[in-house]
PDB file of N, CA and C in Angstrom:
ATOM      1  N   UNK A   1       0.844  -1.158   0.000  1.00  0.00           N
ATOM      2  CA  UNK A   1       0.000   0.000   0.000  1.00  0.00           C
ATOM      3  C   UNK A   1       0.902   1.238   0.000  1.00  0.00           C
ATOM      4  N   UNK A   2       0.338   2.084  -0.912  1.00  0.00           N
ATOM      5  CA  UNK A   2       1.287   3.694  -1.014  1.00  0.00           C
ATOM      6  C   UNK A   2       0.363   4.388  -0.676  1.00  0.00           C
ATOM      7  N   UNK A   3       1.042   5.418   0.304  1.00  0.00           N
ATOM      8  CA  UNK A   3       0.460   6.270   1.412  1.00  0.00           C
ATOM      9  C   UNK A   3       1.252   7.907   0.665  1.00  0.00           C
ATOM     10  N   UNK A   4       0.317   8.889   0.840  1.00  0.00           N
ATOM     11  CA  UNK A   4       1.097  10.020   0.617  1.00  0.00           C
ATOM     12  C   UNK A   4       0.543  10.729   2.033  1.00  0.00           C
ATOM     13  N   UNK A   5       1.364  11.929   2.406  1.00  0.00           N
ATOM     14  CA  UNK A   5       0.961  12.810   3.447  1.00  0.00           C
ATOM     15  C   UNK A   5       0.196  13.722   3.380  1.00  0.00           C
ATOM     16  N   UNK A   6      -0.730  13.765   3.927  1.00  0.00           N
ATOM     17  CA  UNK A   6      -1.246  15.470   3.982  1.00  0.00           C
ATOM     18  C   UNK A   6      -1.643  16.305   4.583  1.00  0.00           C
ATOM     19  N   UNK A   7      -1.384  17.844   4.311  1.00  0.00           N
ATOM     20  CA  UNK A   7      -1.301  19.306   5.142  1.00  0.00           C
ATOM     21  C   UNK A   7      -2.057  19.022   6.046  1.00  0.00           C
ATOM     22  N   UNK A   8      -1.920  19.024   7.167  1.00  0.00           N
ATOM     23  CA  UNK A   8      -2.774  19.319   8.468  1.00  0.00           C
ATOM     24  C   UNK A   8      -2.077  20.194   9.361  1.00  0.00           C
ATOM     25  N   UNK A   9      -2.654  21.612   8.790  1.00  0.00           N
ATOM     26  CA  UNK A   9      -2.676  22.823  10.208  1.00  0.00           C
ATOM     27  C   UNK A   9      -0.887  23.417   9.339  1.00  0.00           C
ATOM     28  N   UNK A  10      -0.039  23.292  10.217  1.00  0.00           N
ATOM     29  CA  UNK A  10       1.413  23.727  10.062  1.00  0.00           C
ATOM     30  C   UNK A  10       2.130  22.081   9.804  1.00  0.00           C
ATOM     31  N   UNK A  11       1.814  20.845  10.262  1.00  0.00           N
ATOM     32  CA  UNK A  11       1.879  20.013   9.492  1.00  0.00           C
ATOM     33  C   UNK A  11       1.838  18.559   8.768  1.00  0.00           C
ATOM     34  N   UNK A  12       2.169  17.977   8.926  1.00  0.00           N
ATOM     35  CA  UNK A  12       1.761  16.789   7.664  1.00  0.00           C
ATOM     36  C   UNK A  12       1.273  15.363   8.426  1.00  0.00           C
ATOM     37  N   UNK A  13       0.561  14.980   7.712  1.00  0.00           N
ATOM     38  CA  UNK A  13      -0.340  14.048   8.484  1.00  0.00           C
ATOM     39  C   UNK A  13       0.016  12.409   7.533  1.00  0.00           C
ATOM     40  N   UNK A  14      -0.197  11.402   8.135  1.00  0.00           N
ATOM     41  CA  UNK A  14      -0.315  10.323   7.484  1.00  0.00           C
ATOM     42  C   UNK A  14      -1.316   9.294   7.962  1.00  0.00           C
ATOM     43  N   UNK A  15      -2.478   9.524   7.193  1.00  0.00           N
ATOM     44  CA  UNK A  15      -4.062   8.984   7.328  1.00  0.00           C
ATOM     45  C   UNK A  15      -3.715   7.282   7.446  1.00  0.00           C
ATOM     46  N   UNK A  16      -3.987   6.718   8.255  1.00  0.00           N
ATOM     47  CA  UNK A  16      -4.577   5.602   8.329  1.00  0.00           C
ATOM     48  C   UNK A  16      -5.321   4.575   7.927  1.00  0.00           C
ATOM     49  N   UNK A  17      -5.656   3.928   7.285  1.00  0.00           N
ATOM     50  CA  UNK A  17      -7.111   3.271   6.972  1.00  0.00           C
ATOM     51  C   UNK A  17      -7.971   2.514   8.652  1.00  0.00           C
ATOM     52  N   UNK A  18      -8.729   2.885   8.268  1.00  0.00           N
ATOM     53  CA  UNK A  18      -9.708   2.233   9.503  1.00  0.00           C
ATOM     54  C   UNK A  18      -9.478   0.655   9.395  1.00  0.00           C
ATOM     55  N   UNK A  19      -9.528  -0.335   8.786  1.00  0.00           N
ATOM     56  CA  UNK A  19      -9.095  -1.577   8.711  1.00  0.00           C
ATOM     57  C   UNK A  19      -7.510  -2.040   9.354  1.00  0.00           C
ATOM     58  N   UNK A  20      -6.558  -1.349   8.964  1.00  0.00           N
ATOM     59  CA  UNK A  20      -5.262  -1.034  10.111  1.00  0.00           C
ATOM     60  C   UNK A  20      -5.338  -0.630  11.189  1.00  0.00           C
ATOM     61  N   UNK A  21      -6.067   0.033  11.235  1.00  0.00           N
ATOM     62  CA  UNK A  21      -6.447   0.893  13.109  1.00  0.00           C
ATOM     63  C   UNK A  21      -7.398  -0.646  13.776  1.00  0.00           C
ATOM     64  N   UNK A  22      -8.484  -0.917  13.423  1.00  0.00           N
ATOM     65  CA  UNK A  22      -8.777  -2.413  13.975  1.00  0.00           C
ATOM     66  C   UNK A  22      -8.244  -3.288  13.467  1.00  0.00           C
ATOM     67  N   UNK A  23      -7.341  -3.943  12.968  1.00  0.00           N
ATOM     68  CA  UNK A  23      -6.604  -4.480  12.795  1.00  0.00           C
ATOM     69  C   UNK A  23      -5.630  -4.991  14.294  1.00  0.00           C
ATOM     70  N   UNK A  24      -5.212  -3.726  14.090  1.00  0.00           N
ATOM     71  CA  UNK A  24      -3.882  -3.627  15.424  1.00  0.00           C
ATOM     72  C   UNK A  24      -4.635  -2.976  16.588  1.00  0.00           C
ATOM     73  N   UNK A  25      -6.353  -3.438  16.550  1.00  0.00           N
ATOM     74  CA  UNK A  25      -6.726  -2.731  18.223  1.00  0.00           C
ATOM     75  C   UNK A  25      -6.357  -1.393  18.723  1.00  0.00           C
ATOM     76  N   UNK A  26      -5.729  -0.373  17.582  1.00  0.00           N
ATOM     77  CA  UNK A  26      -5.480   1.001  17.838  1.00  0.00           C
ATOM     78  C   UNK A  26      -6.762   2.165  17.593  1.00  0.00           C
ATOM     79  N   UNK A  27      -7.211   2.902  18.788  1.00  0.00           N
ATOM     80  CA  UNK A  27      -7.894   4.311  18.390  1.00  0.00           C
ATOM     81  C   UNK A  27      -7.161   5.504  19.039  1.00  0.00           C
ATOM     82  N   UNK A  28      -8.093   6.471  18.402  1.00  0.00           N
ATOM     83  CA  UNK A  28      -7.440   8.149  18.812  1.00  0.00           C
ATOM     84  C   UNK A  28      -6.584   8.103  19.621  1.00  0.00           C
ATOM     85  N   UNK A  29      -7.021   7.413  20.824  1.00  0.00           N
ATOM     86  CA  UNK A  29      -6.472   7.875  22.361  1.00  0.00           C
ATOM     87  C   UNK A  29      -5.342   6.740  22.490  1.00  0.00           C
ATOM     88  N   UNK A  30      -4.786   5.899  21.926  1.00  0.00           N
ATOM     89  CA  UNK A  30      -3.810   4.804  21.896  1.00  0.00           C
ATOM     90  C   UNK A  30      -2.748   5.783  21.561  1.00  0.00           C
ATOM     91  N   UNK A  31      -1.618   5.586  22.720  1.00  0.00           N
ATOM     92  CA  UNK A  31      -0.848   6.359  22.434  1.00  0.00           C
ATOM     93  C   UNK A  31       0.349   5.722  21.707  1.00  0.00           C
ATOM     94  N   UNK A  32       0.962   6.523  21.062  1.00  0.00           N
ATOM     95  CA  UNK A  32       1.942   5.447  19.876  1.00  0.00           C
ATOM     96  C   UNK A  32       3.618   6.239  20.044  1.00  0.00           C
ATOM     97  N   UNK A  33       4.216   5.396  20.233  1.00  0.00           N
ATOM     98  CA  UNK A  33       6.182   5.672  19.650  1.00  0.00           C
ATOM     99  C   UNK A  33       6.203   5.397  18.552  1.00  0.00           C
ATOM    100  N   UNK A  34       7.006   6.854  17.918  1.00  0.00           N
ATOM    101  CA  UNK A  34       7.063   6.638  16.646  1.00  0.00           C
ATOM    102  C   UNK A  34       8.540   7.247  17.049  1.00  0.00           C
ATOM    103  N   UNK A  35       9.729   6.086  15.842  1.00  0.00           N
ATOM    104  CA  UNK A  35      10.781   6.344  15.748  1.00  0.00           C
ATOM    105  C   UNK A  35      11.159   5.872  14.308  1.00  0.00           C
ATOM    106  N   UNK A  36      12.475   5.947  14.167  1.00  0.00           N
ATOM    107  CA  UNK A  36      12.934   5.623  12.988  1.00  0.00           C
ATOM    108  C   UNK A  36      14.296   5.407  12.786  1.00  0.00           C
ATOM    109  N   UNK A  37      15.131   4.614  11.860  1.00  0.00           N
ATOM    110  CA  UNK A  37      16.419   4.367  11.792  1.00  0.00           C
ATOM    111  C   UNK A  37      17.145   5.410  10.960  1.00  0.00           C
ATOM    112  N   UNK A  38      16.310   5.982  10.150  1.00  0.00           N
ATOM    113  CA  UNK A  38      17.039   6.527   8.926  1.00  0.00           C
ATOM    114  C   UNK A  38      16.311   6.251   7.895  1.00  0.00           C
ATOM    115  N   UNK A  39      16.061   5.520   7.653  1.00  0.00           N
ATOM    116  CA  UNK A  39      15.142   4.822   6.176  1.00  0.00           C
ATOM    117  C   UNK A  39      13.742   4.520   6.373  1.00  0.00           C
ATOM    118  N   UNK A  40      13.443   4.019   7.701  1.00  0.00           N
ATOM    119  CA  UNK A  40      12.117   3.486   7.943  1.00  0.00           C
ATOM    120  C   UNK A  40      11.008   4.196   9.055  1.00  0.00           C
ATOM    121  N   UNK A  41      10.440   4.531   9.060  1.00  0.00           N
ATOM    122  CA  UNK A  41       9.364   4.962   9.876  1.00  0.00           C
ATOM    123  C   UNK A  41       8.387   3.970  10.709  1.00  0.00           C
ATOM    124  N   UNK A  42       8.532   3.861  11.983  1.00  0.00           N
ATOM    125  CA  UNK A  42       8.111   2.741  12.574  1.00  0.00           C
ATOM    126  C   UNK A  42       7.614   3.444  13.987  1.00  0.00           C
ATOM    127  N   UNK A  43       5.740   3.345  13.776  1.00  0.00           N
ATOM    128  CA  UNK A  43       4.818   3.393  14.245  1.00  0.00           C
ATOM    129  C   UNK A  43       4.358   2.203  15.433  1.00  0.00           C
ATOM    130  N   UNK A  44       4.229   2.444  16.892  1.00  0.00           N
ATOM    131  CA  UNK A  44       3.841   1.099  17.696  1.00  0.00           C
ATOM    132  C   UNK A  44       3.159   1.595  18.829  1.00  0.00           C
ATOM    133  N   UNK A  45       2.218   1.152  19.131  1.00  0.00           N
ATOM    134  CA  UNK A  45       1.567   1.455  20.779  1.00  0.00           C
ATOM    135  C   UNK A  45       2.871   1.294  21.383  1.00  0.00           C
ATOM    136  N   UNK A  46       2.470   2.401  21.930  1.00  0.00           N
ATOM    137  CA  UNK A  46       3.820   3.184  23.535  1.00  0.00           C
ATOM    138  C   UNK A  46       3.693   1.766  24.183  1.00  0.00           C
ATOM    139  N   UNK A  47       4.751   2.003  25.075  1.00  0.00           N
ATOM    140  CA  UNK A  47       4.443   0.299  26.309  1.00  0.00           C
ATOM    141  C   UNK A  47       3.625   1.007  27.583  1.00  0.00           C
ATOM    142  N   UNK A  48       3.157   0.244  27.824  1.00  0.00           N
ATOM    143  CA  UNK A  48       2.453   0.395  28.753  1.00  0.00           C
ATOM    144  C   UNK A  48       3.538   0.205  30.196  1.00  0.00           C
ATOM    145  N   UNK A  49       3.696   1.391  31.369  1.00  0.00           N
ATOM    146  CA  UNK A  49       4.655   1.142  31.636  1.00  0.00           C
ATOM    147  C   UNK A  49       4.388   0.733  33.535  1.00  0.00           C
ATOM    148  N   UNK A  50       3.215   0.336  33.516  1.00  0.00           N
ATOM    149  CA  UNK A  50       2.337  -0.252  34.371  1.00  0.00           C
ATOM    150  C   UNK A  50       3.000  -2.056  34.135  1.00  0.00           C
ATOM    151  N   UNK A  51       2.169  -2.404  32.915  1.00  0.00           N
ATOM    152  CA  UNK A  51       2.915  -3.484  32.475  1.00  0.00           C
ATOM    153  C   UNK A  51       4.217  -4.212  32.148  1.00  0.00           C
ATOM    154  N   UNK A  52       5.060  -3.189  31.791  1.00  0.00           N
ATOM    155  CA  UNK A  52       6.393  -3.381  32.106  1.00  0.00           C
ATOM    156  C   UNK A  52       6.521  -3.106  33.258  1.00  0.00           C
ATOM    157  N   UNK A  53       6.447  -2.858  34.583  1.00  0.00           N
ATOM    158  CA  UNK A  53       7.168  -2.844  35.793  1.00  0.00           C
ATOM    159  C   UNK A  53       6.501  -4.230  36.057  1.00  0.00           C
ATOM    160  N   UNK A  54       5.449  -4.766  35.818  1.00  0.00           N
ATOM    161  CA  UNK A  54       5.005  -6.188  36.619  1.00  0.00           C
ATOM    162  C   UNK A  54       6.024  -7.161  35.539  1.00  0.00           C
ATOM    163  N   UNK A  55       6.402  -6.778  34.135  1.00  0.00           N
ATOM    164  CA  UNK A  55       7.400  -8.048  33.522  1.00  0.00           C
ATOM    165  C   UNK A  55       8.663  -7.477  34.399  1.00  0.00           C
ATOM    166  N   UNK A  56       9.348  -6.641  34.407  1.00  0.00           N
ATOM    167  CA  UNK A  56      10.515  -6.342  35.255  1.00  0.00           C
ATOM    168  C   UNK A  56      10.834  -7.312  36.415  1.00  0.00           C
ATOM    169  N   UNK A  57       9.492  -6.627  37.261  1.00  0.00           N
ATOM    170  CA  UNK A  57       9.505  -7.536  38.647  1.00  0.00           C
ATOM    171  C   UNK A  57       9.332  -9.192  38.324  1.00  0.00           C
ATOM    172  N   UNK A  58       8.836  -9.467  37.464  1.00  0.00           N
ATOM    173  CA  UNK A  58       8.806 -11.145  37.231  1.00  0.00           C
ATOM    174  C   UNK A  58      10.071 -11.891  36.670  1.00  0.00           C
ATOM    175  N   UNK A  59      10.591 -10.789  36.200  1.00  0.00           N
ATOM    176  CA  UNK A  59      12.485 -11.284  35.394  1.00  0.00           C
ATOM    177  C   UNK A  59      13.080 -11.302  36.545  1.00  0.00           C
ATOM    178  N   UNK A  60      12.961 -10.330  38.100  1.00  0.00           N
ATOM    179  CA  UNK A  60      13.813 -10.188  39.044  1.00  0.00           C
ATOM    180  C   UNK A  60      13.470 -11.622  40.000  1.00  0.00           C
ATOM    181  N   UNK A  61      12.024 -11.890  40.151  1.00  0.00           N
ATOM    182  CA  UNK A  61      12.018 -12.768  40.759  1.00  0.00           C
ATOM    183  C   UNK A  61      12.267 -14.513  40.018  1.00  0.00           C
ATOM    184  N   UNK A  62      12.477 -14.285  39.064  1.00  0.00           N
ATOM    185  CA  UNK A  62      12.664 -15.876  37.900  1.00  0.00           C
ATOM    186  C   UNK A  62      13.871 -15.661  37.775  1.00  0.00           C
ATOM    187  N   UNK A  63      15.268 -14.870  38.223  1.00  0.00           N
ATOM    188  CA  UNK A  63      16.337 -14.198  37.992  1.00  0.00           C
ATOM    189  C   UNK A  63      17.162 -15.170  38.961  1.00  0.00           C
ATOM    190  N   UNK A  64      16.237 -14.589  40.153  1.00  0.00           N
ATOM    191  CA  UNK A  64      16.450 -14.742  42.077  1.00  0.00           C
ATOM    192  C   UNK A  64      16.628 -16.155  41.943  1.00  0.00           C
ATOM    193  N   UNK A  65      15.373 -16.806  41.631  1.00  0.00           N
ATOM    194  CA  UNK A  65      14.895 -18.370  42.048  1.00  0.00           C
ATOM    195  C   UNK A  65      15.712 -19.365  41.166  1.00  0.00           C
ATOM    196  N   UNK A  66      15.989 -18.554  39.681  1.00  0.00           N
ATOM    197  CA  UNK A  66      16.460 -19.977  38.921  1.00  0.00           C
ATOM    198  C   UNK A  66      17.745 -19.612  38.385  1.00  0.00           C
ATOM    199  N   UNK A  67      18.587 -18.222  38.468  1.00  0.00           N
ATOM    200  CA  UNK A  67      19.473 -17.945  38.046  1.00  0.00           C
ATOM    201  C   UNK A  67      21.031 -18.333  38.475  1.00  0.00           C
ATOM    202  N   UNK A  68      21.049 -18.888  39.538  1.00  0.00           N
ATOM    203  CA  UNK A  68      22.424 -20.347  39.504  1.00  0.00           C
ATOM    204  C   UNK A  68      22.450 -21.357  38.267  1.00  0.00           C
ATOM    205  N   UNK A  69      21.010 -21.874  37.978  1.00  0.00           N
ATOM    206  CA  UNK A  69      20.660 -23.178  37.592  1.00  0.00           C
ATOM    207  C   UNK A  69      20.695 -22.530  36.350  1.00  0.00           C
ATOM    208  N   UNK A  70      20.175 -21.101  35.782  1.00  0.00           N
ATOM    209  CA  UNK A  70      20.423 -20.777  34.429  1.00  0.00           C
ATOM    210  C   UNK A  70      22.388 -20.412  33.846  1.00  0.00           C
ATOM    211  N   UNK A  71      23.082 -20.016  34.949  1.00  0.00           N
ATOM    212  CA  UNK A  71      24.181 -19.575  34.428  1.00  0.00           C
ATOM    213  C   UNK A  71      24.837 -21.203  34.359  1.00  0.00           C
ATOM    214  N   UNK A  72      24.383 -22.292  35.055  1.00  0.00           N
ATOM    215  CA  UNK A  72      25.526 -23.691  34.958  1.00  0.00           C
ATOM    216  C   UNK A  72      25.266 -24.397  33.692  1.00  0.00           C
ATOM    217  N   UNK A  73      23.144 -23.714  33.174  1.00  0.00           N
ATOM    218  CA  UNK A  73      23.367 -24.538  31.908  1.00  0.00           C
ATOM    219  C   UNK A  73      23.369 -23.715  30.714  1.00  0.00           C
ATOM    220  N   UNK A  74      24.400 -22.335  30.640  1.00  0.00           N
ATOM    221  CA  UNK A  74      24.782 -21.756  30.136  1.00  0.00           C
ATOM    222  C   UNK A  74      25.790 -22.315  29.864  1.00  0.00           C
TER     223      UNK A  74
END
């Protein structure tokens, strides 16, 4: 699919299709990181950073409990 941009306000917009927006469970209020390498433009729901502190805390405690037994069968 080819996408062009357009003028919105001071500036440039890149419309969506509604089938991509439900698609990927994204509306208005979904907040998104948008970054890029140089070449590519790459659009993603922000992390939720509620949810990352409960994976954090679950790496620290699976870290604690099994991490002898992970570095010997390293």
């Amino acid at each position: 699919m080819v996408k062009t941009l357009t003028k919105h306000g001071n500036s440039w917009a890149l419309i969506i299709d509604k089938a991509i927006l439900d698609l990927l469970k994204i509306d208005p209020d979904t907040p998104l990181e948008v970054s890029t390498d140089g070449e590519c433009l790459v659009a993603r729901k922000a992390a939720n950073k509620q949810q990352s502190a409960k994976v954090a805390k679950a790496i620290r405690k699976a870290s604690k409990h099994f991490g002898p037994l992970l570095k010997r069968l390293a």
